[in-house]
C-alpha atoms as a PDB file:
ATOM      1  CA  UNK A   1    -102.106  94.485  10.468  1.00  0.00           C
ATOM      2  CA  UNK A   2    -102.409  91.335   8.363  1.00  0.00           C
ATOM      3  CA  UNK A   3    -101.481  93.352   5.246  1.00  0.00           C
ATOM      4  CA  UNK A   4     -98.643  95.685   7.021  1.00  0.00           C
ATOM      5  CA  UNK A   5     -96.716  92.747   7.766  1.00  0.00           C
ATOM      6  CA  UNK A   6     -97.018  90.803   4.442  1.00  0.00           C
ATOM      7  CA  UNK A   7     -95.733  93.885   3.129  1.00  0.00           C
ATOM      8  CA  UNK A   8     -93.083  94.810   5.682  1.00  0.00           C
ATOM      9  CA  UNK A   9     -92.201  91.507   7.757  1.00  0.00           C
ATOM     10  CA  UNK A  10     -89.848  89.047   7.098  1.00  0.00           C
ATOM     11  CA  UNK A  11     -91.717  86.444   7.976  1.00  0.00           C
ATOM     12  CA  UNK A  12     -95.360  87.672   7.624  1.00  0.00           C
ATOM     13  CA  UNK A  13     -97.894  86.795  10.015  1.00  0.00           C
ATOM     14  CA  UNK A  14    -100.229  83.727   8.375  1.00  0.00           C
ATOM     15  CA  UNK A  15    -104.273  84.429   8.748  1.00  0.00           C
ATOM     16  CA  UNK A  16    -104.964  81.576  11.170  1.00  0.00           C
ATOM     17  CA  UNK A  17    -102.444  83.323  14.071  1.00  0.00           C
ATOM     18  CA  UNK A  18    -104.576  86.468  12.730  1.00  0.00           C
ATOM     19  CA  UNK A  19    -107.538  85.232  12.992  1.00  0.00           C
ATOM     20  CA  UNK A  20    -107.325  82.981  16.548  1.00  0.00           C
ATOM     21  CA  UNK A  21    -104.777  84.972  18.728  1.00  0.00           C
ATOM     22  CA  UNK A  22    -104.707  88.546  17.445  1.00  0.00           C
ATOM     23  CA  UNK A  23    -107.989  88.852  16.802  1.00  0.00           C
ATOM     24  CA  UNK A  24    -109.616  86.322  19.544  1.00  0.00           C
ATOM     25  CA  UNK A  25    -112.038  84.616  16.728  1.00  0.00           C
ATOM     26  CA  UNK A  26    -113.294  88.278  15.607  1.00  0.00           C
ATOM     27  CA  UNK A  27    -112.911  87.128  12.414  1.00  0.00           C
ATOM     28  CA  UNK A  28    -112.748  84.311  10.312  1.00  0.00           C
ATOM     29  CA  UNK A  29    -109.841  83.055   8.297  1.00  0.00           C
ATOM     30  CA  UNK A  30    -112.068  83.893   5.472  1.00  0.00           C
ATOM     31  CA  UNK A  31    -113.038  87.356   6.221  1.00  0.00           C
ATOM     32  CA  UNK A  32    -109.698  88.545   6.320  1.00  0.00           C
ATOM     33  CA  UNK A  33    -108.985  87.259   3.338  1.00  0.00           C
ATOM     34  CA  UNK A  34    -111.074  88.565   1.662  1.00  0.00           C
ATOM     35  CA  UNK A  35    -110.683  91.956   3.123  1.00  0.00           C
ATOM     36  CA  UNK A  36    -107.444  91.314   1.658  1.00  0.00           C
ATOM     37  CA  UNK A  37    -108.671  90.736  -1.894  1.00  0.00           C
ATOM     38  CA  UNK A  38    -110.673  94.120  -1.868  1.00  0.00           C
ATOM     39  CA  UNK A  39    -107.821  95.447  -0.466  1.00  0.00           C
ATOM     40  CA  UNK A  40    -106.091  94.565  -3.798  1.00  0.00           C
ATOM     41  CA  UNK A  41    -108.912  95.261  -5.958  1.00  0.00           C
ATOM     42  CA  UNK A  42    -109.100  98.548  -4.681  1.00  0.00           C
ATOM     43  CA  UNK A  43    -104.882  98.816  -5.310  1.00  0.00           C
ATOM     44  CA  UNK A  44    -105.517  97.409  -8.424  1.00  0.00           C
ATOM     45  CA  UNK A  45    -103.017  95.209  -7.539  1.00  0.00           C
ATOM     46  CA  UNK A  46    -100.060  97.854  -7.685  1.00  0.00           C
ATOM     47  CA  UNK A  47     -98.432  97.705  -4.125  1.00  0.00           C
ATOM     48  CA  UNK A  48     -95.165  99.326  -5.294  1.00  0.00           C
ATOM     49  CA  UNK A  49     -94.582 101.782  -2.119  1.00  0.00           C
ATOM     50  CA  UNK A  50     -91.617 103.269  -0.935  1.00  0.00           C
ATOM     51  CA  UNK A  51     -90.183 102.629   2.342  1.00  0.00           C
ATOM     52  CA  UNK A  52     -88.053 104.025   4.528  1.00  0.00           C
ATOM     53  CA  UNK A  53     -85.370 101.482   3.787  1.00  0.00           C
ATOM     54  CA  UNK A  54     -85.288 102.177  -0.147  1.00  0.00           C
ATOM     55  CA  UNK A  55     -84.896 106.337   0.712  1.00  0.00           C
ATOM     56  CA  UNK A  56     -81.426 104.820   2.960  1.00  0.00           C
ATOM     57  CA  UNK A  57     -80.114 102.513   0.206  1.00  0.00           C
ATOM     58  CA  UNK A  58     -80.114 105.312  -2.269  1.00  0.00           C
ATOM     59  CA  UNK A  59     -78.947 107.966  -0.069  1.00  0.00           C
ATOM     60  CA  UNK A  60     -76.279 105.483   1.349  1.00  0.00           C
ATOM     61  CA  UNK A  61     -75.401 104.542  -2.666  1.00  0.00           C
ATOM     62  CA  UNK A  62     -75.431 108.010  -3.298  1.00  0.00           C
ATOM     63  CA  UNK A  63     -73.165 109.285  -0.238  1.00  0.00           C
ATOM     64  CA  UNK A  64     -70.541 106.553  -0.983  1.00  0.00           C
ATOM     65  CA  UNK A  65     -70.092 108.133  -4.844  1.00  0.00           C
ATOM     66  CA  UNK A  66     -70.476 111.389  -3.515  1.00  0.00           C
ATOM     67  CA  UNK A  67     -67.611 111.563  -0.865  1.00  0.00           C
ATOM     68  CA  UNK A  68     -64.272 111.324  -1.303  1.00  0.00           C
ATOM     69  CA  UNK A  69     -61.830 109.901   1.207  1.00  0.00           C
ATOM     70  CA  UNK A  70     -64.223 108.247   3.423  1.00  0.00           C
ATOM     71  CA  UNK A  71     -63.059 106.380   6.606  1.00  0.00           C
ATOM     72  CA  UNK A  72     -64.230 103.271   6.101  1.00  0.00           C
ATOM     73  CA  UNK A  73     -65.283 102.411   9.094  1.00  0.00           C
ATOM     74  CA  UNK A  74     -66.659 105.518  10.497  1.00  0.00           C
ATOM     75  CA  UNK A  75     -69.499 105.450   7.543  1.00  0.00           C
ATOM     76  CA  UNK A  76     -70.244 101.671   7.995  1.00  0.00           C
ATOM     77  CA  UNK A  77     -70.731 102.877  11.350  1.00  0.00           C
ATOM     78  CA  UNK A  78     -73.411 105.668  10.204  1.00  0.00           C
ATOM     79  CA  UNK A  79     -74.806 103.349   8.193  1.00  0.00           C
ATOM     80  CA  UNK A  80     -75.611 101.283  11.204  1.00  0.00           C
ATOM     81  CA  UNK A  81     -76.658 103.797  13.497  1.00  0.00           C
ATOM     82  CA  UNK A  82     -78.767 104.943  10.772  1.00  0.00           C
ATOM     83  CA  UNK A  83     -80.387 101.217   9.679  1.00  0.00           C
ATOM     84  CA  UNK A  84     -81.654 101.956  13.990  1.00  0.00           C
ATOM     85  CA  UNK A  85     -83.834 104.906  12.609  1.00  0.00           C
ATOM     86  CA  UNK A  86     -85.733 103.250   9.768  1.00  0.00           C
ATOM     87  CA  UNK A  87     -87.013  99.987  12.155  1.00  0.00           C
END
């Protein structure tokens, strides 16, 4: 969870509120980070994924090229309905 949402949050949960509420003292501050450094180790450092939200901005970049006399505000309208789907 700790890693997930370094990866994918905004604001990514810190170890302390990790370690004390989501894990009730189950683990250290220190454990979990250094789960997190074999974690990396074992990634070799190379956490170059894609997401769901890269596969919509290049199929949104690639729709906007593609089609020709697009209603404006219909598509940003896809675009937002379709931004729901990916969260």
């Amino acid at each position: 969870m700790y890693l997930s949402s370094k990866y994918e949050d905004v604001y990514p949960l810190h170890s302390r509120i990790v370690a004390e509420k989501i894990s009730h003292n189950a683990f250290t501050r220190h454990a979990i980070l250094k789960k997190e450094e074999e974690f990396m180790r074992l990634f070799e450092f190379d956490f170059n994924f894609i997401t769901p939200y890269d596969v919509y901005q290049s199929y949104f970049s690639i729709a906007e090229k593609k089609i020709k006399n697009i209603e404006t505000q219909n598509f940003n309208k896809v675009k937002e309905l379709s931004m729901l789907y990916i969260r």
